[in-house]
N, C-alpha and C. Protein backbone atom coordinates (compact mmCIF):
# COMPACT_ATOMS: atom_id res chain seq x y z
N UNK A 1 0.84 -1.21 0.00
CA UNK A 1 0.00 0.00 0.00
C UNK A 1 0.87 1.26 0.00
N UNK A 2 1.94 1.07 0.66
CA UNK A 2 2.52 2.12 0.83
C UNK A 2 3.52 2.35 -0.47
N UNK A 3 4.13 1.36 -1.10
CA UNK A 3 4.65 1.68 -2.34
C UNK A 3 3.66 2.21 -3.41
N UNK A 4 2.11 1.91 -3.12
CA UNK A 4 1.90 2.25 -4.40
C UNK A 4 1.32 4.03 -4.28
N UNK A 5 1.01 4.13 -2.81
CA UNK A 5 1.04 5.65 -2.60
C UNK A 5 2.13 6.72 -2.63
N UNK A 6 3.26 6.00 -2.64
CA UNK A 6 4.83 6.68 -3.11
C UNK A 6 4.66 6.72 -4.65
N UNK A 7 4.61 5.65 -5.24
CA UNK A 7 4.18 5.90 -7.18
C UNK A 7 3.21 6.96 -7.78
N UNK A 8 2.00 6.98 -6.75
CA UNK A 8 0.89 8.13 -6.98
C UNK A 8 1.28 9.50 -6.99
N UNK A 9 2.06 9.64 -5.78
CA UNK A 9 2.97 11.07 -5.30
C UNK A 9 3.83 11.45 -6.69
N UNK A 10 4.53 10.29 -6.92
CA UNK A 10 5.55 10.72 -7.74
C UNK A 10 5.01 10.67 -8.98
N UNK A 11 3.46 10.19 -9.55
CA UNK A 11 3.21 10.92 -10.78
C UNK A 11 2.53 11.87 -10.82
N UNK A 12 1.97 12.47 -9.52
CA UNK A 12 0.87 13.52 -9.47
C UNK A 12 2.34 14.65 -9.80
N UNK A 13 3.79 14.34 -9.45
CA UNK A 13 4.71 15.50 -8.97
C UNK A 13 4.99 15.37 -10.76
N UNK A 14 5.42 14.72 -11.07
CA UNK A 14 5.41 14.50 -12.68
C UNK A 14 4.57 15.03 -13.46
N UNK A 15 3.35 14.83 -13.28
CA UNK A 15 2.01 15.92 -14.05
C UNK A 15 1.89 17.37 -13.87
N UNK A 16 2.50 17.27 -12.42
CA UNK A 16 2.23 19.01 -12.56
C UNK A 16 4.07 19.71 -12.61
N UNK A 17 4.85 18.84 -12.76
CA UNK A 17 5.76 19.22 -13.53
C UNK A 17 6.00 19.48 -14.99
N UNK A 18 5.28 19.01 -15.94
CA UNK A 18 4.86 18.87 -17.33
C UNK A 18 4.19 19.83 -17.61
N UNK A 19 3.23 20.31 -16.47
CA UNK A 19 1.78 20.74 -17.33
C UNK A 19 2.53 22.65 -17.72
N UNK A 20 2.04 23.05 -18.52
CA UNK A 20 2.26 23.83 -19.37
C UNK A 20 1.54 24.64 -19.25
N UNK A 21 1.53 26.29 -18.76
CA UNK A 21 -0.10 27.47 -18.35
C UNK A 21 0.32 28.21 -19.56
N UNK A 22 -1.54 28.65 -19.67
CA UNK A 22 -1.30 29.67 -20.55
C UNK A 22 -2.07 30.96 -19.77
N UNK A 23 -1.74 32.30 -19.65
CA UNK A 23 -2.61 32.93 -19.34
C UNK A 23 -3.25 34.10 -19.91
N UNK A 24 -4.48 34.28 -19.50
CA UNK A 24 -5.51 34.89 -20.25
C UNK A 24 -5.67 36.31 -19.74
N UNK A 25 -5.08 37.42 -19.61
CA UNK A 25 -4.77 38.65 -19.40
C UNK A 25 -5.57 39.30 -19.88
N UNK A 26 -6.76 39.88 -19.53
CA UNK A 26 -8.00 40.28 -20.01
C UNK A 26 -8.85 41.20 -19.48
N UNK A 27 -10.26 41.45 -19.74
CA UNK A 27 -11.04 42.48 -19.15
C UNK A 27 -12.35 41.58 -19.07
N UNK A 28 -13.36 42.56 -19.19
CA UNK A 28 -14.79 42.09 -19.28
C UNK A 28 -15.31 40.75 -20.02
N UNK A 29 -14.69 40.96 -20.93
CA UNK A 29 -14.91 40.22 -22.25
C UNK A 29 -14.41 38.37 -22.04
N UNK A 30 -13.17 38.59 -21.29
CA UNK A 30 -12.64 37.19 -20.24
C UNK A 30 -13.21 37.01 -19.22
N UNK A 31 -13.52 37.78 -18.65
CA UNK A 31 -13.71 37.50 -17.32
C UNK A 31 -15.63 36.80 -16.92
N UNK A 32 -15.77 36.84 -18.34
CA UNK A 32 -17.38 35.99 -18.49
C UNK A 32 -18.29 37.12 -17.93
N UNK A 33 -18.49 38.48 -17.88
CA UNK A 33 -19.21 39.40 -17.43
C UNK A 33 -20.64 38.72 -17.58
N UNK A 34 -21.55 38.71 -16.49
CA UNK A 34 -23.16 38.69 -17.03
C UNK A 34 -23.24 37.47 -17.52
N UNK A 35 -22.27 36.31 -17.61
CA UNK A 35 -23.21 35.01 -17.43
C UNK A 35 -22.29 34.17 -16.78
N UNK A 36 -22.67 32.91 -16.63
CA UNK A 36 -22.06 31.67 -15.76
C UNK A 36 -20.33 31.71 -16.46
N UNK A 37 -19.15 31.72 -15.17
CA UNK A 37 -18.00 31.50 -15.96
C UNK A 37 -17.65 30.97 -16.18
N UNK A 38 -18.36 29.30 -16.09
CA UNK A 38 -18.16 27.79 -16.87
C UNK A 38 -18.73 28.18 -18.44
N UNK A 39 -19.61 29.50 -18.72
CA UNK A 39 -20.17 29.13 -20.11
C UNK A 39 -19.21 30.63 -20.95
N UNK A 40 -17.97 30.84 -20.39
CA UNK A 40 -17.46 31.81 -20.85
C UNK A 40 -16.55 31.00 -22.07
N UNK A 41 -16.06 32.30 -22.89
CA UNK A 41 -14.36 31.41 -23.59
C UNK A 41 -13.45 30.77 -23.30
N UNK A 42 -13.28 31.40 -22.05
CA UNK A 42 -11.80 31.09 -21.41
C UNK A 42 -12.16 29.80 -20.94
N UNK A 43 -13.59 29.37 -20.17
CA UNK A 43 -13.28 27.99 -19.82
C UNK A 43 -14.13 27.20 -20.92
N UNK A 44 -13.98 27.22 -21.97
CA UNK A 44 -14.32 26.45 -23.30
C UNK A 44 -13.28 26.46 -23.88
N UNK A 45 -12.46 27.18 -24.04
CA UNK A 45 -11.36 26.71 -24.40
C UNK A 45 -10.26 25.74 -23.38
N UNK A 46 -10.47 25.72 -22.37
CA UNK A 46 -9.88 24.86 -21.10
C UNK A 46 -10.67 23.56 -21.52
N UNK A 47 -12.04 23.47 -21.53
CA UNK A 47 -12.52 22.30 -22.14
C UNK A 47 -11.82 21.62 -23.55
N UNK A 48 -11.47 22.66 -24.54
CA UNK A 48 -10.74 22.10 -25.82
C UNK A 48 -9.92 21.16 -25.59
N UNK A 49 -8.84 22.63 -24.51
CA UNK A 49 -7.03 21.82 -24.09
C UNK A 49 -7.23 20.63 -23.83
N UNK A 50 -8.67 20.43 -22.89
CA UNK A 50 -8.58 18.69 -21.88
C UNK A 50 -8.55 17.79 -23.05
N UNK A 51 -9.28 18.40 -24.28
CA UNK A 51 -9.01 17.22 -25.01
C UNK A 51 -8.42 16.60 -26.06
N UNK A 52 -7.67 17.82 -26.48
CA UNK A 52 -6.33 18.08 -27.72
C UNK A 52 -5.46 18.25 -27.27
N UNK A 53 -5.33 18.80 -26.32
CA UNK A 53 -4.03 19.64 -25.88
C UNK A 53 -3.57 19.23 -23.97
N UNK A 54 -3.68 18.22 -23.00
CA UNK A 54 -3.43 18.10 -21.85
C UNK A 54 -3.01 18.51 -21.02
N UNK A 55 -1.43 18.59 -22.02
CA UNK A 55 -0.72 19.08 -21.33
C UNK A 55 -0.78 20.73 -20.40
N UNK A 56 -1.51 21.58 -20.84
CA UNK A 56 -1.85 22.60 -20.93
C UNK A 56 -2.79 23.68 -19.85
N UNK A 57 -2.93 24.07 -19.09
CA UNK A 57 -4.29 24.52 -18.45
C UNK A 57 -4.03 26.09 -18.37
N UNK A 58 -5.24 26.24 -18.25
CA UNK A 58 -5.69 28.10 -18.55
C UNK A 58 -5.76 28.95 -17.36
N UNK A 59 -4.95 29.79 -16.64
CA UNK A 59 -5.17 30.66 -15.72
C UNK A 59 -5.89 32.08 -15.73
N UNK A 60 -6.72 32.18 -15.77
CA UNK A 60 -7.74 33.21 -16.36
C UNK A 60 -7.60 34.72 -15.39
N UNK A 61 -6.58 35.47 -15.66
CA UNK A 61 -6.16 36.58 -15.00
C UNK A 61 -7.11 37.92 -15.61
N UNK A 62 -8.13 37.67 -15.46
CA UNK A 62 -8.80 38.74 -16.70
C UNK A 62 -9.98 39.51 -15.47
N UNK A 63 -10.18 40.71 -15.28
CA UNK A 63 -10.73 41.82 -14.57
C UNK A 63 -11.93 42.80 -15.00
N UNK A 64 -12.93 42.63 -14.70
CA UNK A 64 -13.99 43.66 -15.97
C UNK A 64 -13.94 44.60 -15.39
N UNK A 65 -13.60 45.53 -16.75
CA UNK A 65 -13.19 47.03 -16.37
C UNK A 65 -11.96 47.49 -16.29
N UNK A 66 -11.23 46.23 -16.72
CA UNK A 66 -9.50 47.04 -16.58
C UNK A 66 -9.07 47.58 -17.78
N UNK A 67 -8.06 47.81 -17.71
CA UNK A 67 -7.82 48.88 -19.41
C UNK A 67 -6.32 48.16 -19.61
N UNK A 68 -5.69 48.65 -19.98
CA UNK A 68 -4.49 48.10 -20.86
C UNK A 68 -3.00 48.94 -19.96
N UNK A 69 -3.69 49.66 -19.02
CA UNK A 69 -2.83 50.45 -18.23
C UNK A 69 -2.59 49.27 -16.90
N UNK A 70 -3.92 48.81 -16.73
CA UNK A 70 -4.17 47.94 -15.72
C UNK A 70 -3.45 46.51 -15.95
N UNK A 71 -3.43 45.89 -17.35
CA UNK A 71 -2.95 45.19 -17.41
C UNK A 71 -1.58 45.48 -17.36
N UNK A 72 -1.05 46.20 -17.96
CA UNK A 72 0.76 46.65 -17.39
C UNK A 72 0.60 46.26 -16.08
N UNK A 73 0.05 46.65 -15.00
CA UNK A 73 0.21 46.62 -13.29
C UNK A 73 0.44 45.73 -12.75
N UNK A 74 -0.55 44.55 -13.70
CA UNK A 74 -0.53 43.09 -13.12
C UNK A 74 0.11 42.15 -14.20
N UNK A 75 1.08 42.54 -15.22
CA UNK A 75 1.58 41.28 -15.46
C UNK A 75 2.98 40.90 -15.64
N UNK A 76 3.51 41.35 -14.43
CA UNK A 76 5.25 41.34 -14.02
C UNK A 76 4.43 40.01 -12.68
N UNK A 77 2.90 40.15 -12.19
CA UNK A 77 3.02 39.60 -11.01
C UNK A 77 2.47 38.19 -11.36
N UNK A 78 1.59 38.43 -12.78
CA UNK A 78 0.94 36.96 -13.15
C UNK A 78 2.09 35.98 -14.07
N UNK A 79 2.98 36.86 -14.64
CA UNK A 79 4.23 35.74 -14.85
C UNK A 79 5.04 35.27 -13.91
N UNK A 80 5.33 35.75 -12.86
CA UNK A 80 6.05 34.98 -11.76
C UNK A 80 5.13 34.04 -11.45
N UNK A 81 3.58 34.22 -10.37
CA UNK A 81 3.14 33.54 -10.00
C UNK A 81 2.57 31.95 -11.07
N UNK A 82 2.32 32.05 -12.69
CA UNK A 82 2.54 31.01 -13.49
C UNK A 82 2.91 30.95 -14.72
N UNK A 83 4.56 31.39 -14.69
CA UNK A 83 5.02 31.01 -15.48
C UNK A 83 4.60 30.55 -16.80
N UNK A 84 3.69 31.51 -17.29
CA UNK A 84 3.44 30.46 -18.81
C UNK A 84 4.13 30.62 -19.88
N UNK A 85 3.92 29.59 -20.66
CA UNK A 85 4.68 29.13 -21.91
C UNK A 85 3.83 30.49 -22.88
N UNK A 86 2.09 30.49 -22.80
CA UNK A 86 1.70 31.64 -23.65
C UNK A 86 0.88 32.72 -22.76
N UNK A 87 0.57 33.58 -23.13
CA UNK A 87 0.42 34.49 -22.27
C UNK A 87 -0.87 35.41 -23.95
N UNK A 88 -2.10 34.96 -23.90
CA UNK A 88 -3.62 35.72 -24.21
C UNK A 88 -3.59 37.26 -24.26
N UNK A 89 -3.49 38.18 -24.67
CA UNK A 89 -3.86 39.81 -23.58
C UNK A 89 -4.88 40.20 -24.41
N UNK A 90 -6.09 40.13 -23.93
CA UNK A 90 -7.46 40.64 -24.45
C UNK A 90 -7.52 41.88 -23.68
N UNK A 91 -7.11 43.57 -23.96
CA UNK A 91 -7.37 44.29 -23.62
C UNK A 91 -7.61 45.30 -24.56
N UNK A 92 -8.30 46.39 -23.75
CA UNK A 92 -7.83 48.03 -25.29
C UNK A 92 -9.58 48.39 -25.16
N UNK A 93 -10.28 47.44 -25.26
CA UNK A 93 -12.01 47.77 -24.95
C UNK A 93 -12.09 48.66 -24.04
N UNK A 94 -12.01 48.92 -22.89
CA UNK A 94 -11.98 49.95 -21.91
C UNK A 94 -11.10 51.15 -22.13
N UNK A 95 -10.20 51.05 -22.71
CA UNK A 95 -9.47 52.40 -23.31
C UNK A 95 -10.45 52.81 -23.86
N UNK A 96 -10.65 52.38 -24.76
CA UNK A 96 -11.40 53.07 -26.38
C UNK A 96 -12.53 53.78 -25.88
N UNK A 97 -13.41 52.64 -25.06
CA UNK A 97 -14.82 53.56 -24.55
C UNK A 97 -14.62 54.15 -23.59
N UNK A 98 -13.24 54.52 -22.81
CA UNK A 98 -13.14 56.03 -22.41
C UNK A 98 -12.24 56.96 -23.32
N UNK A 99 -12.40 56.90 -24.61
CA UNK A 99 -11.76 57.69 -25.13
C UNK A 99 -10.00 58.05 -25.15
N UNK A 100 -9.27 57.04 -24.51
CA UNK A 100 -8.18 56.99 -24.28
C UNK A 100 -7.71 57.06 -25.41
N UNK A 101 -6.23 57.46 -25.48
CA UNK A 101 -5.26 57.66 -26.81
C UNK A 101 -4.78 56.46 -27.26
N UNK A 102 -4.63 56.06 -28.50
CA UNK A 102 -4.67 55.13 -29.31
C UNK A 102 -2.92 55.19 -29.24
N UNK A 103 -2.35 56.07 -29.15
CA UNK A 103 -1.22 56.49 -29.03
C UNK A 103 -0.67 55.61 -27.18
N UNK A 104 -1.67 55.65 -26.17
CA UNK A 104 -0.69 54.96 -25.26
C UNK A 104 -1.14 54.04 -24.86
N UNK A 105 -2.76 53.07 -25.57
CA UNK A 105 -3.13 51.73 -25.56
C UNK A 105 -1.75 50.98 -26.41
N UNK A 106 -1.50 52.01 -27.44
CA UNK A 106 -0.45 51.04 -28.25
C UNK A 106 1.22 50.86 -26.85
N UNK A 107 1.27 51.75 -26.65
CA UNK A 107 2.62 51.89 -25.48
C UNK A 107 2.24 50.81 -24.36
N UNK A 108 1.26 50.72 -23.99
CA UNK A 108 0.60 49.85 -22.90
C UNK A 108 1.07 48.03 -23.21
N UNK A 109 0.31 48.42 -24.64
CA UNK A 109 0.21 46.35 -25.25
C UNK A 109 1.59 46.50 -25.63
N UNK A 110 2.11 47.32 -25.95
CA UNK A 110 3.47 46.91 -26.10
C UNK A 110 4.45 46.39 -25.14
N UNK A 111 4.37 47.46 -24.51
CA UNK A 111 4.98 46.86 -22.92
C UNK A 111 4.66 45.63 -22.64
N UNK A 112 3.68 45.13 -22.13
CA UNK A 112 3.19 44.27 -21.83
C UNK A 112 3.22 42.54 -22.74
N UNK A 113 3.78 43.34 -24.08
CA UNK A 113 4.17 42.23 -24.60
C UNK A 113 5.47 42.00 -24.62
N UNK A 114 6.12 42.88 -24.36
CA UNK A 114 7.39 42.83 -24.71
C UNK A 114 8.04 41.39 -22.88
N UNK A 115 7.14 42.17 -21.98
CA UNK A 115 7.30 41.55 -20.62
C UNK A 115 7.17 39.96 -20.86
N UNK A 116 6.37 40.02 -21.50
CA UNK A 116 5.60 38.42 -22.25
C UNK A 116 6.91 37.71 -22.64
N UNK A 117 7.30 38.23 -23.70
CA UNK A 117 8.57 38.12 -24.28
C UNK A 117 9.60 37.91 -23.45
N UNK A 118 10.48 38.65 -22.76
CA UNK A 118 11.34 38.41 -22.34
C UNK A 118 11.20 37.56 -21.15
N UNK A 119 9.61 37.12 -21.05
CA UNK A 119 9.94 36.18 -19.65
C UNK A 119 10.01 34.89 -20.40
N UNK A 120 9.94 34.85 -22.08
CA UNK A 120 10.15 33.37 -22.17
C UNK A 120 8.74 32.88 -23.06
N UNK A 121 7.77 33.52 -22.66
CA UNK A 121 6.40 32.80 -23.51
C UNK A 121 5.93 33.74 -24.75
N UNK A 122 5.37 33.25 -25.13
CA UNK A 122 4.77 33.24 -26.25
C UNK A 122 3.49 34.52 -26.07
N UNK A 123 3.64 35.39 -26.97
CA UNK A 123 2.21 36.56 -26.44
C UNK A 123 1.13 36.30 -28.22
N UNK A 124 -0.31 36.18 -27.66
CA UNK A 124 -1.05 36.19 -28.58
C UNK A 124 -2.08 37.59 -28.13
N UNK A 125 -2.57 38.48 -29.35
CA UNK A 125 -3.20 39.88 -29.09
C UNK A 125 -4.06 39.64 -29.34
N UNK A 126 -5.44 39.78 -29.18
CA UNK A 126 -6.88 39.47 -29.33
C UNK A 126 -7.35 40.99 -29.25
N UNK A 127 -7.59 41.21 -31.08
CA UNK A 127 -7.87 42.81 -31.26
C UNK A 127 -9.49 43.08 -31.07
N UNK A 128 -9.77 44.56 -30.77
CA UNK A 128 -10.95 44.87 -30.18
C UNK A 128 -11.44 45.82 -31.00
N UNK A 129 -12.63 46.17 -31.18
CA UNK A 129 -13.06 47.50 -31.79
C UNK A 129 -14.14 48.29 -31.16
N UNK A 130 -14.25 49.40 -31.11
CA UNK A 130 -15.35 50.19 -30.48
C UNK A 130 -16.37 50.94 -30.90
N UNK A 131 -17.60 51.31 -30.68
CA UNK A 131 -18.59 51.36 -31.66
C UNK A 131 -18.38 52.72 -32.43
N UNK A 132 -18.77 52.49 -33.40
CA UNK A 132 -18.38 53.63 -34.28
C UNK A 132 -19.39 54.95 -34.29
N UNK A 133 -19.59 55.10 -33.69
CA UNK A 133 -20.29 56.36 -32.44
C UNK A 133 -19.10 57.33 -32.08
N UNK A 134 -17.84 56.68 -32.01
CA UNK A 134 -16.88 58.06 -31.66
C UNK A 134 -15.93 58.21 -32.79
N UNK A 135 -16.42 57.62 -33.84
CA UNK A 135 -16.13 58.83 -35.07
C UNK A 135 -14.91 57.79 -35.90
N UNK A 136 -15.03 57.77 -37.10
CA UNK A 136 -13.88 57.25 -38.09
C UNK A 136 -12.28 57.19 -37.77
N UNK A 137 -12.40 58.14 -37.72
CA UNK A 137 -10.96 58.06 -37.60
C UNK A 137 -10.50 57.55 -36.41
N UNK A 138 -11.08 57.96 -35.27
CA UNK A 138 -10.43 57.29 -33.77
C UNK A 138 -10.70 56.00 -33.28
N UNK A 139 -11.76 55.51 -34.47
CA UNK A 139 -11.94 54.16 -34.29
C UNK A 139 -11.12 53.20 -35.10
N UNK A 140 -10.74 53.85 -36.25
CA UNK A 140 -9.89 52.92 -37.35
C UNK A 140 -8.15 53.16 -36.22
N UNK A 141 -7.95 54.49 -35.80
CA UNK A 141 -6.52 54.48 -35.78
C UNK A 141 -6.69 53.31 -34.25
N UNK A 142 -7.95 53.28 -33.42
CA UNK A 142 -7.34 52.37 -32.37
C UNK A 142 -7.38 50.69 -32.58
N UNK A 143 -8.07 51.06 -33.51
CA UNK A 143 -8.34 49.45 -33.99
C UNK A 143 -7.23 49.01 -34.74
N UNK A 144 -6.34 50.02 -35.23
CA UNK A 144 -4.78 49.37 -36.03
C UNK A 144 -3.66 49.42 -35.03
N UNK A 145 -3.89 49.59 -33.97
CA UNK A 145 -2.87 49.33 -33.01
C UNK A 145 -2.51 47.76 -33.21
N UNK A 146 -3.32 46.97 -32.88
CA UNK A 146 -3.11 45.19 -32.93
C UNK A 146 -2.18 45.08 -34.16
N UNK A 147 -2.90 45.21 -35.50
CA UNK A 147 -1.82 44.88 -36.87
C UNK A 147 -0.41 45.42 -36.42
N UNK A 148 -0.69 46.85 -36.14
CA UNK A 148 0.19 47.47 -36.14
C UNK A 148 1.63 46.65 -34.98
N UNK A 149 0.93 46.74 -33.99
CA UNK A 149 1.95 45.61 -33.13
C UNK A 149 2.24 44.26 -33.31
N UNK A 150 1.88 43.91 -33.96
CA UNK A 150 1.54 42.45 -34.59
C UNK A 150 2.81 42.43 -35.53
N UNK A 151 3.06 43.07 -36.38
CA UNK A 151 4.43 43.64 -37.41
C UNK A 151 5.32 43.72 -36.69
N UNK A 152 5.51 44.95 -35.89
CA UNK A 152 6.59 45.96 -34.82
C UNK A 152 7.10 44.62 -33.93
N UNK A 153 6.30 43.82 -33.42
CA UNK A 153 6.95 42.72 -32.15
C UNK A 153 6.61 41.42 -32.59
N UNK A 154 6.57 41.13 -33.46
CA UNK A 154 6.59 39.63 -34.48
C UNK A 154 5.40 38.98 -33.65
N UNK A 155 4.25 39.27 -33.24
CA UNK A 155 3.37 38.28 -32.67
C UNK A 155 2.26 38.14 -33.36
N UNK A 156 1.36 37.00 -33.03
CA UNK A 156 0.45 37.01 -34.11
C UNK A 156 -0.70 37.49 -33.32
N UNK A 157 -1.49 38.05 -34.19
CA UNK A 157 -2.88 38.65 -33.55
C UNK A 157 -4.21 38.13 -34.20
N UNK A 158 -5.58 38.12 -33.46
CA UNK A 158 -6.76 37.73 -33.67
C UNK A 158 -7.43 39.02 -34.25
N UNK A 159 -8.31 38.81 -35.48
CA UNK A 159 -9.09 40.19 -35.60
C UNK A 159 -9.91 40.04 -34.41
N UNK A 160 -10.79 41.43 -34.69
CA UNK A 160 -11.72 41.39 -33.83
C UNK A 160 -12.62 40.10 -33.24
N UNK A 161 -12.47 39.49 -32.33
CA UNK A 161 -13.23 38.64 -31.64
C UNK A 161 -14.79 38.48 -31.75
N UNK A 162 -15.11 40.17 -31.96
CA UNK A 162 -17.06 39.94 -32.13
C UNK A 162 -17.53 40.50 -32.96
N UNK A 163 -16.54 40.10 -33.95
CA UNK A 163 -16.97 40.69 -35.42
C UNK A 163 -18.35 39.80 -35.94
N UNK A 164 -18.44 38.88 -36.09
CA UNK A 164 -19.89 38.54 -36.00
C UNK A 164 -20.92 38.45 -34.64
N UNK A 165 -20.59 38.80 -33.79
CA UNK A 165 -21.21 38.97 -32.50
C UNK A 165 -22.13 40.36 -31.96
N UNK A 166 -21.32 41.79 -32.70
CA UNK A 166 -21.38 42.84 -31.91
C UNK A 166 -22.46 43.37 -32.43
N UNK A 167 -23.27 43.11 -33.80
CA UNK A 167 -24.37 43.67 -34.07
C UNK A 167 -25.05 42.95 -34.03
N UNK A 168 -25.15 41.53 -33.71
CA UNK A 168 -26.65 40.44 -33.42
C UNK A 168 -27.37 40.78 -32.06
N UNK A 169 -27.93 41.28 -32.23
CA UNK A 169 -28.87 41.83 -31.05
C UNK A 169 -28.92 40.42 -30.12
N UNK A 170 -28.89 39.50 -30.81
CA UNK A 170 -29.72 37.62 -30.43
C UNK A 170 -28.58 37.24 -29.63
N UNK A 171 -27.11 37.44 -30.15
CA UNK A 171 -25.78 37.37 -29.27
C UNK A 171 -25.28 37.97 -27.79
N UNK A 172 -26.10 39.34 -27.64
CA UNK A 172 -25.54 40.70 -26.92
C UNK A 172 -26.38 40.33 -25.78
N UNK A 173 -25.84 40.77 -24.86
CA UNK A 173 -26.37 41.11 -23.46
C UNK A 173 -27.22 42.37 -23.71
N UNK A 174 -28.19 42.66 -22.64
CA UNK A 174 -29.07 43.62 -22.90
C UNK A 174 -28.18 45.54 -22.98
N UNK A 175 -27.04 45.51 -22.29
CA UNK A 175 -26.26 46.27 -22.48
C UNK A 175 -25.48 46.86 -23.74
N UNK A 176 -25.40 45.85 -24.90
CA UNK A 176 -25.15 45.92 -26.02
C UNK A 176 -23.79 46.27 -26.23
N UNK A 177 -23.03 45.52 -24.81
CA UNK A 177 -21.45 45.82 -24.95
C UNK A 177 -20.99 44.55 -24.77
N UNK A 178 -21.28 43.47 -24.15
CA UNK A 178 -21.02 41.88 -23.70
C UNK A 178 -21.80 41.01 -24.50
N UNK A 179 -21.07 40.25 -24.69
CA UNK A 179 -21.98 38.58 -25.52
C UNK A 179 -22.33 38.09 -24.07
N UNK A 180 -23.67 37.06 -25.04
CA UNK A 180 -24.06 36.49 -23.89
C UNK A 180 -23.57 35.32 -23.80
N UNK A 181 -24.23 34.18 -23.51
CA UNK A 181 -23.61 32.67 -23.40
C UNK A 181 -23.59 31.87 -24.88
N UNK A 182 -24.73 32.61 -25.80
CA UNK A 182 -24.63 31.94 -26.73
C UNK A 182 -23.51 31.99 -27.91
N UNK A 183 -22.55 33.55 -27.65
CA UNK A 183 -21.80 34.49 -28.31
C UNK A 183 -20.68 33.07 -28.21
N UNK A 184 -20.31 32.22 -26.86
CA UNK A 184 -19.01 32.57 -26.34
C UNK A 184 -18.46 30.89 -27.40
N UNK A 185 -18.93 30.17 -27.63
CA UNK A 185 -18.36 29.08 -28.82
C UNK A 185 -18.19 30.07 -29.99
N UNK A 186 -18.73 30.95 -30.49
CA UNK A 186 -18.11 31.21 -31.97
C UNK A 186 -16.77 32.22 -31.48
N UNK A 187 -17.07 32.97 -30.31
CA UNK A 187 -15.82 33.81 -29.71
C UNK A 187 -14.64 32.77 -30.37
N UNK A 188 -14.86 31.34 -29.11
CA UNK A 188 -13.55 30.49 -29.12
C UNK A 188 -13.05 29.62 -30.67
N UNK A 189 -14.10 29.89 -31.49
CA UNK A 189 -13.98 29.75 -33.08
C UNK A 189 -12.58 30.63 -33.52
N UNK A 190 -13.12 32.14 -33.12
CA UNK A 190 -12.27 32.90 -33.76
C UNK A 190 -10.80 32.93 -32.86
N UNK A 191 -10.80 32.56 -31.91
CA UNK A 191 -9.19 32.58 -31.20
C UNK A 191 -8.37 30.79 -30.92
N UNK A 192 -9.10 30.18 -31.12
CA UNK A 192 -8.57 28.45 -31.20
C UNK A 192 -7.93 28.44 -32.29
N UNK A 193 -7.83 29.11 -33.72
CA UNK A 193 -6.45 28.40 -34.83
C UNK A 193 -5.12 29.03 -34.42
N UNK A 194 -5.92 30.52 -34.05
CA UNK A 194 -4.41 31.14 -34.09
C UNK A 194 -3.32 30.77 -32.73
N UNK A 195 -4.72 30.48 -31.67
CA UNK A 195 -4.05 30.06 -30.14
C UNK A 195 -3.52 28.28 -30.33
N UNK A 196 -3.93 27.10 -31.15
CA UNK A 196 -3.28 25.85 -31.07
C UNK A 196 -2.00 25.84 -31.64
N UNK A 197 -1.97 27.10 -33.11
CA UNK A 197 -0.63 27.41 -33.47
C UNK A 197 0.48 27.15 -32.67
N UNK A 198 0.26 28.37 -31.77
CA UNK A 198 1.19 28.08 -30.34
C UNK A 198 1.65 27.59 -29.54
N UNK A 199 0.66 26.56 -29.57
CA UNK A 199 1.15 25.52 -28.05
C UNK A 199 1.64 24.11 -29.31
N UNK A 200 1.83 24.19 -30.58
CA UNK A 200 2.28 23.28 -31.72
C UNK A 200 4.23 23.76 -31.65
């Protein structure tokens, strides 16, 4: 009995020596705002990993309401505490709809990727757009930040996430800023090729 509870120890220490995090550095949009956070992206795509990918599990560091300033704050502390191989940053939505400069969302994700970078993992950008209510131009120049960094720091980026989501009334929360539960499988449609890339 006792040898075979020494074998158990030593593969549970083996599994979680292997296993591989990715984390999901995010806002509203991660953090499952307004419905169950088993029926969000982040843990549908944790459902994927269990079954393509094992080795793998998702630490979901994502805050509704943080901005891209916020994420700078916290992610010198979410790479120490797990080390991941990739590192998600779904932010820039909360800039935009306060009107923030497109000029230091880009300084923000940069940073923040660059931190990505030099700790070793892998950074994927999950680009955002904001309703076009505050005018052409400040919506195109914040929405080319992603390409734009995407070039500048060799990473690959997601278009917009709710590009088929953000005008289906049938998708949206009654707020008309959040998907609801039904949004969140085609969400993980649009970020699963470019995110298995990575962990390949």
């Amino acid at each position: 009995m006792l040898k075979y509870l020494v074998a158990m120890v030593f593969a549970l220490v083996s599994v979680s020596a292997t296993a591989k995090s990715i984390v999901v550095l995010g806002d509203s949009l991660s953090a499952a705002y307004g419905i169950e956070v088993g029926q969000g992206w982040v843990a549908l795509v944790q459902n994927k990993l269990q079954e393509k990918h094992s080795d793998y599990s998702i630490n979901n560091e994502s805050i509704t309401g943080d901005t891209s300033a916020g994420g700078l704050a916290r992610i010198d502390d979410a790479l120490t505490r797990h080390k991941p191989s990739v590192v998600v940053i779904e932010l820039g939505a909360n800039d935009g709809l306060r009107g923030l400069s497109p000029a230091i969302l880009k300084n923000n994700l940069a940073e923040i990727t660059r931190r990505v970078q030099k700790s070793g993992a892998k950074a994927l950008l999950l680009s955002m757009r904001i309703p076009p209510n505050y005018g052409k131009r400040y919506t195109e120049m914040f929405y080319n930040v992603y390409p734009q960094l995407s070039k500048e720091l060799g990473v690959p980026y997601v278009p917009f996430i709710l590009e088929d989501v953000a005008l289906a009334k049938q998708l949206m929360q009654a707020d008309g800023l959040h998907p609801n539960e039904k949004a969140q499988a085609m969400i993980v449609e649009k970020i699963w090729p470019h995110l298995v890339k990575l962990l390949e």
